[in-house]
Every structure is written in C-alpha cells, then in structure tokens.
N, C-alpha and C. Protein backbone atom coordinates (compact mmCIF):
# COMPACT_ATOMS: atom_id res chain seq x y z
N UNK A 1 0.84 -1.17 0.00
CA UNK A 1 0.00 0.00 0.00
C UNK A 1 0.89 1.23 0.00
N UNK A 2 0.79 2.35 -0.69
CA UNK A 2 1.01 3.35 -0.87
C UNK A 2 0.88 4.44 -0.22
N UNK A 3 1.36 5.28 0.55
CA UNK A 3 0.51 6.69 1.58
C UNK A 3 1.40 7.41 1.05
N UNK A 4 0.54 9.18 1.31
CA UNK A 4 1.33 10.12 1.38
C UNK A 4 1.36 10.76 2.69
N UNK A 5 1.86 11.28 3.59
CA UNK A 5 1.59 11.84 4.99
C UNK A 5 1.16 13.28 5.06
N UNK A 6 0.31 14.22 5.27
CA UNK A 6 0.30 15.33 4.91
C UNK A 6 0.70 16.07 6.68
N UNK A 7 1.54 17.22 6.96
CA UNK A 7 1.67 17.33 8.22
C UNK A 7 2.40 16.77 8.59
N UNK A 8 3.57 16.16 8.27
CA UNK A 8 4.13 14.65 8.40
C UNK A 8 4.86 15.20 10.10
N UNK A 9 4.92 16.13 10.16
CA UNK A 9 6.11 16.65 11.26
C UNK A 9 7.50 15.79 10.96
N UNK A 10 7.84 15.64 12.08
CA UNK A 10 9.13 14.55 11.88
C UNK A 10 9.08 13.33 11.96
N UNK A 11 7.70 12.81 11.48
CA UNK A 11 7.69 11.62 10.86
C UNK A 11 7.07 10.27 11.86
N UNK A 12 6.77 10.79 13.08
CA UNK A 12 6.08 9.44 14.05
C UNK A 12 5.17 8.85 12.91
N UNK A 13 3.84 9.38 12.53
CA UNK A 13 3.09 8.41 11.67
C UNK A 13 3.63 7.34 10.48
N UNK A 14 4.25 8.47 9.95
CA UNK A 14 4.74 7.62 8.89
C UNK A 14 5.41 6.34 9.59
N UNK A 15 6.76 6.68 10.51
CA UNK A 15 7.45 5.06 11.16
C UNK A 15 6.77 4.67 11.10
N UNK A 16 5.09 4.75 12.04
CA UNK A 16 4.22 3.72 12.31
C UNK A 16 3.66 2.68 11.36
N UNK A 17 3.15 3.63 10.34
CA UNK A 17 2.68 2.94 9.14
C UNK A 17 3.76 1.71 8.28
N UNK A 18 4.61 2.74 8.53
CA UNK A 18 6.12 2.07 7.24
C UNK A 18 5.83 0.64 8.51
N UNK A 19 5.82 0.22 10.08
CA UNK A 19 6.19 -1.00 10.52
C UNK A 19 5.23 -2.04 10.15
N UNK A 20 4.09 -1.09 9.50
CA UNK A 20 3.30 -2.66 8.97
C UNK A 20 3.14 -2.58 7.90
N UNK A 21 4.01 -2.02 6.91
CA UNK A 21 4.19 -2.50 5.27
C UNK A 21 3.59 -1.33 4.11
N UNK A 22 3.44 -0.13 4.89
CA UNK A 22 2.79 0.80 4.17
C UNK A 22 4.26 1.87 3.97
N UNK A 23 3.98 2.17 2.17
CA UNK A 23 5.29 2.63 1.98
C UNK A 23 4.80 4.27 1.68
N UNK A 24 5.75 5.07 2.30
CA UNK A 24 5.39 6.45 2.62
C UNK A 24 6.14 6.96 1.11
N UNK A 25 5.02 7.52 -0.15
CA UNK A 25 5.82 7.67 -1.19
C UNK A 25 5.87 9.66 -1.05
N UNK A 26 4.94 10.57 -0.26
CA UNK A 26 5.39 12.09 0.20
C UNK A 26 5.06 12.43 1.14
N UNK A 27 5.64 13.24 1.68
CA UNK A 27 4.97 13.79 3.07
C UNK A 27 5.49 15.31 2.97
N UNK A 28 4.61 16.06 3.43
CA UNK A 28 4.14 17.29 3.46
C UNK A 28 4.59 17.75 4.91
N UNK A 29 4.88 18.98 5.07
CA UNK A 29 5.08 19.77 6.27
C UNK A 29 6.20 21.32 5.82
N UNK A 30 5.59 21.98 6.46
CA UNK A 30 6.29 23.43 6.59
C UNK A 30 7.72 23.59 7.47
N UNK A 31 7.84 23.10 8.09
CA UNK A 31 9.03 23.10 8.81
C UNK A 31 10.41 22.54 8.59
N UNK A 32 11.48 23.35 8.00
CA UNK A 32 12.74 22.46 7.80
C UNK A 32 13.09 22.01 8.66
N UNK A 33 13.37 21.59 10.23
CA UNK A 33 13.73 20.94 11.12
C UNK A 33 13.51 19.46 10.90
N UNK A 34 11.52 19.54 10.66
CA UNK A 34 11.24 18.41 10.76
C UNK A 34 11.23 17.57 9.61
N UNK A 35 11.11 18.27 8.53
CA UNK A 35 11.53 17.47 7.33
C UNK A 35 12.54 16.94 6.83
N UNK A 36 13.92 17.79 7.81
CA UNK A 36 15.47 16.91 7.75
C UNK A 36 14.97 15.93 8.37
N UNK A 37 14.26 15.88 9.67
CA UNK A 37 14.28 14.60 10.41
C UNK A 37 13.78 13.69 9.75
N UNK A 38 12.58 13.79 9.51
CA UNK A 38 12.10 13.18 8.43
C UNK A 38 12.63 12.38 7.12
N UNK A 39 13.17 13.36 6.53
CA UNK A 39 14.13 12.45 5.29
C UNK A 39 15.46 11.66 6.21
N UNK A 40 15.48 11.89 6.93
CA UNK A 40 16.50 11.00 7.83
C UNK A 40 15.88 9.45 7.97
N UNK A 41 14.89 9.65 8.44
CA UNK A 41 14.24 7.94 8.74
C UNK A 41 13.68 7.67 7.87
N UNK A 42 12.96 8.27 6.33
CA UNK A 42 12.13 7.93 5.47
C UNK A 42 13.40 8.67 3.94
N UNK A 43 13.93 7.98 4.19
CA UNK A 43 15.03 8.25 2.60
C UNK A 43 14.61 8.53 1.21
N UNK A 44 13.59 7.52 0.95
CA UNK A 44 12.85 6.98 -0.20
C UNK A 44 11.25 7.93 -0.21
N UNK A 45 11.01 8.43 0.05
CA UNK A 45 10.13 9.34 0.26
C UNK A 45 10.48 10.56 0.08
N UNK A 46 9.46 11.17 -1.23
CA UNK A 46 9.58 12.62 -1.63
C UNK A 46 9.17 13.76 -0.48
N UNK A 47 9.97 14.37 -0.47
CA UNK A 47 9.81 15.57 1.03
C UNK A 47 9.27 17.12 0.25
N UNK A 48 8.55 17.68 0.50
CA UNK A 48 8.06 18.73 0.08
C UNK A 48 7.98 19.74 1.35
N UNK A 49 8.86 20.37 1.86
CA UNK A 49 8.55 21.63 2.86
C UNK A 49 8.34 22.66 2.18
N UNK A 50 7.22 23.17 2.75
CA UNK A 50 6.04 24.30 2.11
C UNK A 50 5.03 24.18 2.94
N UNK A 51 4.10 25.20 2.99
CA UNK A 51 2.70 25.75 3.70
C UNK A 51 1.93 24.77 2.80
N UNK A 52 1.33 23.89 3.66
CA UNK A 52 0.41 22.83 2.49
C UNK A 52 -1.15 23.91 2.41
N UNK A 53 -0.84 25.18 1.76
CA UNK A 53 -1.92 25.46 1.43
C UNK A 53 -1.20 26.08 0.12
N UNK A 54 -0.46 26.41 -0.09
CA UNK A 54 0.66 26.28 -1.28
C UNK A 54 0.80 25.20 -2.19
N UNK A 55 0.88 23.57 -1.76
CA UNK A 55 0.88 22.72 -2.43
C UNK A 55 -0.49 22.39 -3.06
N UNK A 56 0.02 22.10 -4.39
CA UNK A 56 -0.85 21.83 -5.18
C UNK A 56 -1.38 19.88 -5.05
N UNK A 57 -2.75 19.65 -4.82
CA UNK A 57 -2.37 18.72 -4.65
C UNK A 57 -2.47 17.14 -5.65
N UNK A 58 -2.85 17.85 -6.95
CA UNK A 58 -2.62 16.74 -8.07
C UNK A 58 -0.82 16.77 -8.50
N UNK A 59 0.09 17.27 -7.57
CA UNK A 59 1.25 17.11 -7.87
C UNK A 59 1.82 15.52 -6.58
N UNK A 60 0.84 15.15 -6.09
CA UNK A 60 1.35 13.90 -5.14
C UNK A 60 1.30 12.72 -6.33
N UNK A 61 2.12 11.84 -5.94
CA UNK A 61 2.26 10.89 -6.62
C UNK A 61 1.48 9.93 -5.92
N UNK A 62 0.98 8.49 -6.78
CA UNK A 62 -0.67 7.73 -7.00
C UNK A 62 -0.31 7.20 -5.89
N UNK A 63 -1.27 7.39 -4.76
CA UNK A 63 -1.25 6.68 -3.34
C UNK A 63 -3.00 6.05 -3.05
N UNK A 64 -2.96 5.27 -2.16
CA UNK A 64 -3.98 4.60 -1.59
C UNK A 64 -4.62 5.05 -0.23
N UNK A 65 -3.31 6.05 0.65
CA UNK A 65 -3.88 5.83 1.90
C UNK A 65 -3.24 7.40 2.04
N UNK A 66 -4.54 8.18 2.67
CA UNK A 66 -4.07 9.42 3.02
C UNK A 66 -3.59 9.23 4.56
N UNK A 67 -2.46 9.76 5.17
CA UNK A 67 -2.31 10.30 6.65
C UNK A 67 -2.31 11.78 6.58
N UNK A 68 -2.49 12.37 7.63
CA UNK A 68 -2.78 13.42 8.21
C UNK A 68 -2.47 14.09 9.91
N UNK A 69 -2.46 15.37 10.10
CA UNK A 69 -2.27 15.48 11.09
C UNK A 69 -2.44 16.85 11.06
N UNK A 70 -3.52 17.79 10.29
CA UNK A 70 -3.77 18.56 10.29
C UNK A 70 -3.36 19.83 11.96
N UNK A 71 -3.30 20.80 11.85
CA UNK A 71 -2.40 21.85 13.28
C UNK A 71 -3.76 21.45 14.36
N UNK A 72 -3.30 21.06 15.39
CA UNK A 72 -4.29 21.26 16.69
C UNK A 72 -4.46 22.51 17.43
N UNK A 73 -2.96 23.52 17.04
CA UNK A 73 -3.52 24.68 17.90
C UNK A 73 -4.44 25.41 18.12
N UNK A 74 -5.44 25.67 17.15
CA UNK A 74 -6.78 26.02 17.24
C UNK A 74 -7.50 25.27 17.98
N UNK A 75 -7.95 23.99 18.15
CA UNK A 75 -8.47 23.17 19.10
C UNK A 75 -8.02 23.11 20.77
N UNK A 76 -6.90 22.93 21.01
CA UNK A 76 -6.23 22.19 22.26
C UNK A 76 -6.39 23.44 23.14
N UNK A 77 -6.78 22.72 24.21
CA UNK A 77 -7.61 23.55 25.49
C UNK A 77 -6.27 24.45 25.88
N UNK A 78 -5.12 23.81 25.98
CA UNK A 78 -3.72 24.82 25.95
C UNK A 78 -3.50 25.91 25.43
N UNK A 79 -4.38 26.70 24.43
CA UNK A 79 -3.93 27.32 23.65
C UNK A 79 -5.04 28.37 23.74
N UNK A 80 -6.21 27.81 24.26
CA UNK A 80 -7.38 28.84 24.01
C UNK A 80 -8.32 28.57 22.55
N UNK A 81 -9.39 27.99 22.49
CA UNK A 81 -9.65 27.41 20.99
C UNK A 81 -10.73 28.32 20.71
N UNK A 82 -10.59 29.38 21.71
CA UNK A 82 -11.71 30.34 21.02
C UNK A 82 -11.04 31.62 20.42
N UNK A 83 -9.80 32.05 20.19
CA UNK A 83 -9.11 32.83 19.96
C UNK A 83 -9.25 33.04 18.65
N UNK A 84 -9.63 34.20 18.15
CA UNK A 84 -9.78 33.72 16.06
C UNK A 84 -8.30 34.38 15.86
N UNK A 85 -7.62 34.19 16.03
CA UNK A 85 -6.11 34.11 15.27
C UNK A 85 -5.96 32.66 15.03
N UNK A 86 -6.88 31.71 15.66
CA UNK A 86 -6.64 30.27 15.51
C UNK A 86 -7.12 29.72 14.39
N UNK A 87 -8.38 30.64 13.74
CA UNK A 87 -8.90 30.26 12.56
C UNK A 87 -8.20 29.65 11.35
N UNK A 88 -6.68 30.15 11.24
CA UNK A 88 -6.26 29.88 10.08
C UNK A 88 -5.37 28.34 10.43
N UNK A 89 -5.25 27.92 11.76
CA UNK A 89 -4.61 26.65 11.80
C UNK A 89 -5.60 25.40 12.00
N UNK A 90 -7.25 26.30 12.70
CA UNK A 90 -8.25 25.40 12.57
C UNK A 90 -8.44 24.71 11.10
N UNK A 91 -8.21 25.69 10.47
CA UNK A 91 -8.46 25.79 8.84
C UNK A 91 -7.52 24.79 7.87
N UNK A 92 -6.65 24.28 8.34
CA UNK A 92 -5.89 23.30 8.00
C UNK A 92 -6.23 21.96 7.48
N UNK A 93 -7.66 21.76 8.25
CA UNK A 93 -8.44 20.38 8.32
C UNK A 93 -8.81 21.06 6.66
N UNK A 94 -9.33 21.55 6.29
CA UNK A 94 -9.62 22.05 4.88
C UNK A 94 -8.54 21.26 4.25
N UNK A 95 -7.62 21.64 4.15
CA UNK A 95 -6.57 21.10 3.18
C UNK A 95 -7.00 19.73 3.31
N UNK A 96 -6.86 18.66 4.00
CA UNK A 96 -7.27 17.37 3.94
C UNK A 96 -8.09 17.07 2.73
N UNK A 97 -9.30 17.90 2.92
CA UNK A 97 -10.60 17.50 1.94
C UNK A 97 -10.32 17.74 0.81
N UNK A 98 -9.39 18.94 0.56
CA UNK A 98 -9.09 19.14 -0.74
C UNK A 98 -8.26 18.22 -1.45
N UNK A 99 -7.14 18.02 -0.73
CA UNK A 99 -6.78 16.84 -1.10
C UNK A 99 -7.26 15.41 -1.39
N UNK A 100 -7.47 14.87 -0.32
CA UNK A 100 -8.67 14.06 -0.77
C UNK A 100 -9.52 14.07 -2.18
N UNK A 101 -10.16 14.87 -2.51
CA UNK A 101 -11.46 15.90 -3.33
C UNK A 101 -10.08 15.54 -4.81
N UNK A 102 -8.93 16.36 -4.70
CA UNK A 102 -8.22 15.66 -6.28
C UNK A 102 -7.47 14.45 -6.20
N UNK A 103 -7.07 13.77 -5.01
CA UNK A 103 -6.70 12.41 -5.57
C UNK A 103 -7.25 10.98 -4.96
N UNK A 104 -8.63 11.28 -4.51
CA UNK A 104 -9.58 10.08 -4.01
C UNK A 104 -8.34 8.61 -3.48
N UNK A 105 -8.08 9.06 -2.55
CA UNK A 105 -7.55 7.66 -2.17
C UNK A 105 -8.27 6.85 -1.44
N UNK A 106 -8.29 5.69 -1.23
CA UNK A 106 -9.17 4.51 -0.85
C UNK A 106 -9.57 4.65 0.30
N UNK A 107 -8.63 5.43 1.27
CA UNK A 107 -8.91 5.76 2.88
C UNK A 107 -8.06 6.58 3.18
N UNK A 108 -8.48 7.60 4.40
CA UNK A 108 -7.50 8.68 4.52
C UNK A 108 -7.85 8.54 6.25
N UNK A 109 -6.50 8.54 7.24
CA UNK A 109 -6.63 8.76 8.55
C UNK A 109 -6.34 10.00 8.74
N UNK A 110 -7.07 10.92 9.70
CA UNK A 110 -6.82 12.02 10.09
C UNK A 110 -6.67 12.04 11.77
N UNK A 111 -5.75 12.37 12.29
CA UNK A 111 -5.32 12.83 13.78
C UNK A 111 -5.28 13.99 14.29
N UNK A 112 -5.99 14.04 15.28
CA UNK A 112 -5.74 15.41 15.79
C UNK A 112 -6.16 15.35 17.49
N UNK A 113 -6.69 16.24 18.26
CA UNK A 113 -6.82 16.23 19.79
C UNK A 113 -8.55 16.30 19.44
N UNK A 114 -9.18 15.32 20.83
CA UNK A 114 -10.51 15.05 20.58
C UNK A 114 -11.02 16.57 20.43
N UNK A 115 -10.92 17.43 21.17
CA UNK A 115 -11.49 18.97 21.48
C UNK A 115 -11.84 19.94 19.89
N UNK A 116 -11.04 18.74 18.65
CA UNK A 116 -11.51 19.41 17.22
C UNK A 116 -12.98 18.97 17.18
N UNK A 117 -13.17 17.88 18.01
CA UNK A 117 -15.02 17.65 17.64
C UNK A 117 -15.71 18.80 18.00
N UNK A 118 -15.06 19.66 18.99
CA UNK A 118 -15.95 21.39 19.59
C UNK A 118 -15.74 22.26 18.54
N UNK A 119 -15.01 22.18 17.67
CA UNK A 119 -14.86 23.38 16.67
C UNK A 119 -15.96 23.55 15.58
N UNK A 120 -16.79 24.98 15.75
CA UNK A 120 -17.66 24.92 14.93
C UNK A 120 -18.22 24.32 13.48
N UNK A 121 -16.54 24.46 12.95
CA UNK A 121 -17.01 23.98 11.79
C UNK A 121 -16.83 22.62 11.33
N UNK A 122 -16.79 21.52 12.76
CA UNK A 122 -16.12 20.16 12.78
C UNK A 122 -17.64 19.84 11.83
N UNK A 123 -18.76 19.72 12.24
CA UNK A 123 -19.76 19.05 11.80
C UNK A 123 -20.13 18.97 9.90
N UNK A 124 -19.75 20.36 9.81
CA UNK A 124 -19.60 20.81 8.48
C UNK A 124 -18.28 19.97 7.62
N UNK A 125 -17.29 20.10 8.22
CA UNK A 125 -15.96 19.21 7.95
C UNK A 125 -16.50 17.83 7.73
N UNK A 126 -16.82 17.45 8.67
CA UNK A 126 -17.32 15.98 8.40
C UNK A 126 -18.25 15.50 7.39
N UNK A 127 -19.02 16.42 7.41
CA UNK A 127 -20.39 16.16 6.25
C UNK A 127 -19.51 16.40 4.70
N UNK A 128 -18.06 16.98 4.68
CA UNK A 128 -17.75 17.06 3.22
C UNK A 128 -16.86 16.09 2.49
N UNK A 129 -16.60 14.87 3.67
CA UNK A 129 -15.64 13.72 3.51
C UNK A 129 -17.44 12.88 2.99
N UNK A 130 -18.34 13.05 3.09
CA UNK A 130 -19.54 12.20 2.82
C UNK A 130 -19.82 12.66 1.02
N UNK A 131 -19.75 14.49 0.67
CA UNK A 131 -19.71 14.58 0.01
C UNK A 131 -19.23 14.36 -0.88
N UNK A 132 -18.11 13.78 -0.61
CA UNK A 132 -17.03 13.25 -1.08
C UNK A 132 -17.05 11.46 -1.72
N UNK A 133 -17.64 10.93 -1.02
CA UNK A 133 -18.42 10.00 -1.18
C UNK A 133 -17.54 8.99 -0.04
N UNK A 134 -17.14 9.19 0.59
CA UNK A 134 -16.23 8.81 1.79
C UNK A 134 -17.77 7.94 3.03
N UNK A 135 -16.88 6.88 3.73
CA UNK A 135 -17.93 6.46 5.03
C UNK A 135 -17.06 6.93 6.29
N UNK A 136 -17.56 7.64 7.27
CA UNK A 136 -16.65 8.42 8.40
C UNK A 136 -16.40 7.64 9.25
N UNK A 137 -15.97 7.36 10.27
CA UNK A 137 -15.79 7.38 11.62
C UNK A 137 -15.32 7.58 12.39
N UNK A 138 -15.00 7.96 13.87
CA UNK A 138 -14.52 8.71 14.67
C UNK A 138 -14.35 7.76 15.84
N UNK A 139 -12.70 7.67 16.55
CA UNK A 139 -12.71 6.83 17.92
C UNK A 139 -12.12 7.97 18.03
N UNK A 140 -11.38 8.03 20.14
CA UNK A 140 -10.53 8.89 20.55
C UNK A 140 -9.67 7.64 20.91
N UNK A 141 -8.72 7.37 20.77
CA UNK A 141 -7.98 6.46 21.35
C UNK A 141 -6.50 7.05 22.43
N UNK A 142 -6.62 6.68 23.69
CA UNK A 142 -5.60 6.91 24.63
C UNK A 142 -4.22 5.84 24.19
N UNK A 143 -2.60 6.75 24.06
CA UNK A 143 -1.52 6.07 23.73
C UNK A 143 -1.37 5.28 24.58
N UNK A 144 -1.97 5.66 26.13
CA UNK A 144 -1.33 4.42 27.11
C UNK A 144 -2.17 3.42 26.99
N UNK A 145 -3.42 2.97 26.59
CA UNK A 145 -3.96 1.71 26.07
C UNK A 145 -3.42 0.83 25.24
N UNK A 146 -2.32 1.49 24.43
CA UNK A 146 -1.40 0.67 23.22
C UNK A 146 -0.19 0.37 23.86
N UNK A 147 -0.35 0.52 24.96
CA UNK A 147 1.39 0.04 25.66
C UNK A 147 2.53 1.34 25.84
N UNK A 148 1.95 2.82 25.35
CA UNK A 148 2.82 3.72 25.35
C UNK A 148 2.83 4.57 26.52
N UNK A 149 4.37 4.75 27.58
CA UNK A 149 4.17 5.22 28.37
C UNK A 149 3.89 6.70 28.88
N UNK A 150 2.24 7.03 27.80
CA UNK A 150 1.93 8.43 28.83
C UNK A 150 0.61 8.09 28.27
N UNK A 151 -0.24 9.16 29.05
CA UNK A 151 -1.76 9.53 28.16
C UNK A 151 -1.88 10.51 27.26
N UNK A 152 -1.77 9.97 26.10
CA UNK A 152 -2.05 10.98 24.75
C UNK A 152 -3.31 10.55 24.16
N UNK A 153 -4.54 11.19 24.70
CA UNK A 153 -5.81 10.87 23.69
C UNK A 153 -6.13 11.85 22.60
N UNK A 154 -6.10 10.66 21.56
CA UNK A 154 -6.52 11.35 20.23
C UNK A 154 -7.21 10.92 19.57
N UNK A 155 -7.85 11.91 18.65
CA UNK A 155 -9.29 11.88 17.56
C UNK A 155 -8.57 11.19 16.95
N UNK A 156 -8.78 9.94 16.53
CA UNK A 156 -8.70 9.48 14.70
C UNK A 156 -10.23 9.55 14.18
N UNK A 157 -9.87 10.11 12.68
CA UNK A 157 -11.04 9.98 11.96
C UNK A 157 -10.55 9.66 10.58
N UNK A 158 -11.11 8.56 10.49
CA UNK A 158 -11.34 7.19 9.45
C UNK A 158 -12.10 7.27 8.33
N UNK A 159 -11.69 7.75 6.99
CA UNK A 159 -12.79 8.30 5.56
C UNK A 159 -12.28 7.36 5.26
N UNK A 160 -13.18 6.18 4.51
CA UNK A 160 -13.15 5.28 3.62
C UNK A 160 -13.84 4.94 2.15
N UNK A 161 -13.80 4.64 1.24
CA UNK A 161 -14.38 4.74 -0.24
C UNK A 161 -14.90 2.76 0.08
N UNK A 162 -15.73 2.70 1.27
CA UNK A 162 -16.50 1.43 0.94
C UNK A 162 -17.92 1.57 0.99
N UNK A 163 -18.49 0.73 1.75
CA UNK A 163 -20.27 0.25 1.97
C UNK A 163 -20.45 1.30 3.29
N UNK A 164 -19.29 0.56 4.59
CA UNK A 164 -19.46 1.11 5.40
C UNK A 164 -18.27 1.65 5.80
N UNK A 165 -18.60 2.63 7.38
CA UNK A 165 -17.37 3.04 7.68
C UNK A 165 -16.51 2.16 8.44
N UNK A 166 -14.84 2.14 8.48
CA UNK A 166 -14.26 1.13 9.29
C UNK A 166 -13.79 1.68 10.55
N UNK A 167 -14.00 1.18 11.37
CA UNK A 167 -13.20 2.12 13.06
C UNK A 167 -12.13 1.39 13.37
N UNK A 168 -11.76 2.04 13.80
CA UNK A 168 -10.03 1.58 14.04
C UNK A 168 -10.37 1.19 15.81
N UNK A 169 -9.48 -0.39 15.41
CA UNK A 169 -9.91 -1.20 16.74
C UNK A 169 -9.21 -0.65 17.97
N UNK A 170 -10.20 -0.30 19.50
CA UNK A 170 -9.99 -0.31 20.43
C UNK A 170 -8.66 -0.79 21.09
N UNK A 171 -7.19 -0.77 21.19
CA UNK A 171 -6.35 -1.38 21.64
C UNK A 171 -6.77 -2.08 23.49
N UNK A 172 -6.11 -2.61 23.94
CA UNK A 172 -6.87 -3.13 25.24
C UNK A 172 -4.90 -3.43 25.10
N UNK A 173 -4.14 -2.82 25.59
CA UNK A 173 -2.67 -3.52 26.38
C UNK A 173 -2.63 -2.72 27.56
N UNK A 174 -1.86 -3.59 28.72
CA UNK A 174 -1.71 -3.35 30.13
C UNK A 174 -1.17 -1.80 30.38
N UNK A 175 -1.24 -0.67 30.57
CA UNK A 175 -0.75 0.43 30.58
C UNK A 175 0.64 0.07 30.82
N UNK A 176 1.83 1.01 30.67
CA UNK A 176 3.14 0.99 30.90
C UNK A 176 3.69 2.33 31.60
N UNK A 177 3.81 2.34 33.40
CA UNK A 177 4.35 3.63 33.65
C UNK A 177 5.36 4.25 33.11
N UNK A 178 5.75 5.61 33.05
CA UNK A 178 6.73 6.12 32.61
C UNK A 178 7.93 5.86 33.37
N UNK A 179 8.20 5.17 34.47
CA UNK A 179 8.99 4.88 35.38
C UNK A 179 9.65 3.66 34.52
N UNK A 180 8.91 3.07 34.03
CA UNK A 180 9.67 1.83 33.30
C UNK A 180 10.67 2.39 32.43
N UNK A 181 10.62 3.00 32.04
CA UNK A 181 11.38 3.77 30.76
C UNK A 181 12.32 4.62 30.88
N UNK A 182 12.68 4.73 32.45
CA UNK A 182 13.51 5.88 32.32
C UNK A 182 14.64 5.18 33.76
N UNK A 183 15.56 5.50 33.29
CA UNK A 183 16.76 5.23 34.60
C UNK A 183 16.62 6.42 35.51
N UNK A 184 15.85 6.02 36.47
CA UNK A 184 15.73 7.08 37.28
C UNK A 184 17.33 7.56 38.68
N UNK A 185 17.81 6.37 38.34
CA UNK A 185 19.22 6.34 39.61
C UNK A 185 20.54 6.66 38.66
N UNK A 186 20.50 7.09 37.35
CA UNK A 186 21.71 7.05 36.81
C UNK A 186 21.81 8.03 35.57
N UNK A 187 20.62 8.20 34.79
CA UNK A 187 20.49 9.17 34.08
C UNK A 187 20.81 8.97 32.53
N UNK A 188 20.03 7.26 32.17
CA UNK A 188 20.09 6.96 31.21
C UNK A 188 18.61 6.61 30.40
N UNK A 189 18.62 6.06 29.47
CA UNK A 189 16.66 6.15 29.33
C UNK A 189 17.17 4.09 28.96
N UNK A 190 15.94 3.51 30.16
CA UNK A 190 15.34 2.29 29.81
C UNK A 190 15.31 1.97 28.19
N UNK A 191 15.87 0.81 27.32
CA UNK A 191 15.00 0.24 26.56
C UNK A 191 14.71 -1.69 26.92
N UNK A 192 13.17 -1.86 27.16
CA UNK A 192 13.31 -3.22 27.44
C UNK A 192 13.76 -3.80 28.33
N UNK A 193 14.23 -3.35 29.32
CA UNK A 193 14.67 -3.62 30.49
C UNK A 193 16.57 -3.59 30.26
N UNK A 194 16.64 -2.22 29.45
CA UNK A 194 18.37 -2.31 29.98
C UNK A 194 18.77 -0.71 29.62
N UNK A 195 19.71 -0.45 30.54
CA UNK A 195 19.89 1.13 30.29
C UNK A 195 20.66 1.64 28.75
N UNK A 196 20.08 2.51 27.78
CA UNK A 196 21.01 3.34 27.01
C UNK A 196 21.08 4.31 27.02
C-alpha cells in the first residue's frame, strides 16, 4: 500500500505505518527541522517543505492511503480554541478535503486532539468527507492503552471509499508507567529492560 503523509512533522506516523508494510511515497510539512528529520528515517520518500496550502495537490504521486495530522492549535484547550487568530490553523483540516477531493484515495486517517469535535465547523468538515463520497468514523484512542508510556488521547477519523465506515480497533494492552522507561538512579533512558 502506498501513503502520502500530509503534516508529516518529523515523521512518528509515517514510522508507524512504514512497521506494517505501508510505503510512505510524500509527506508534506512546513518546517525544515522536521523534514530533515524526516528524510532521515524515510530516505525513499519525496519531502516537500512548504505551507500545504501552497501545495498543489494533483502534484502527489498515486497513493492509496491518506495520513494526516492537520495543526491542533486552534483546538487544544492549551492554547485557548476560542481565539480567532486560531482560525487559520483550525483551517488546516480544509486542506485534507481538498486533497482528498483531487486524488480520491481509498482511505485517509486524520489525527488530531478530541477537542476538534468542539470546533464549529467540525460538523460541516465531516459532512464534506460524505460529500465526497467517503464512510466516516470517529474513535478517541488513549496512547497508554497501546502500551505507550503516557496519556495521549486522540481523535482518529477514518474516511473510507466502501459500503461502510471502518473504526479503528480499540487497543486493550496493560498500561506501561513512565517509570519503566527511564533510569531514574543514573540518568540513562530504559530500553526493554536495559539502560542506554
């Protein structure tokens, strides 16, 4: 399977994807920091740093699976999500659809912090992945349910080109304190039970 990452930052999704066989052929993001990092772990993958409202998006090459990670600062209770200077990073989720809208890929995941479901124009957003001819769905899934040691809950939302929509399964693993992970007597970081 094929993805492009849009937002890629420095690249967590993509690793993720690339470990179960999904090959990251562009990823998108504004930031040169993160796009060195990025082409660091993803070699083979076209890097485009630019304002993805700049990118054009019948210039991606033929993919199957959109990722995403459209800006949360407009949303996240940290920041104030009623502030309209936030409008233009709320506004980001736009780009998704557009994209989407010129190169219909088979399914597109979008991530972001649950608190985008409060943003006025979430409902509207959603209704244009239908227009689209997309089936939606929405979990919040917590990282420490997947074995990762903190609580990061996040929106995934799941557009698919089938019958129905698919939800991305509930993880159920034993939480993992952050204490495991870290050499707390010496000042090295845990992997697996040994200090590096």
């Amino acid at each position: 399977m094929r993805a492009i990452d849009l937002f890629a930052g420095a690249g967590g999704t993509s690793t993720g994807a690339r470990s179960v066989g999904v090959e990251i052929v562009a990823s998108v993001n504004h930031w040169p920091v993160a796009v060195a990092t990025h082409a660091l772990n993803h070699q083979a993958t076209r890097h485009i740093c630019q304002d993805i409202a700049s990118v054009d998006p019948s210039s991606m090459p033929a993919h199957d699976l959109m990722l995403a990670s459209p800006s949360c600062v407009g949303h996240t209770r940290a920041r104030g999500r009623e502030a309209s200077h936030h409008d233009a990073a709320r506004a980001t989720a736009d780009d998704v659809l557009r994209f989407a809208e010129a190169n219909r890929p088979r399914a597109v995941v979008v991530e972001n912090v649950p608190e985008m479901m409060a943003w006025a124009r979430y409902r509207s957003w959603r209704m244009g992945w239908s227009d689209l001819g997309y089936r939606v769905s929405e979990q919040v899934i917590d990282a420490a349910d997947a074995g990762v040691p903190q609580h990061r809950r996040r929106l995934f939302v799941v557009a698919t080109r089938t019958r129905r929509p698919i939800a991305v399964p509930q993880p159920a693993v034993a939480h993992v304190a952050a204490r495991a992970c870290l050499d707390l007597d010496g000042g090295g970081v845990v992997a697996v039970g040994r200090v590096v």
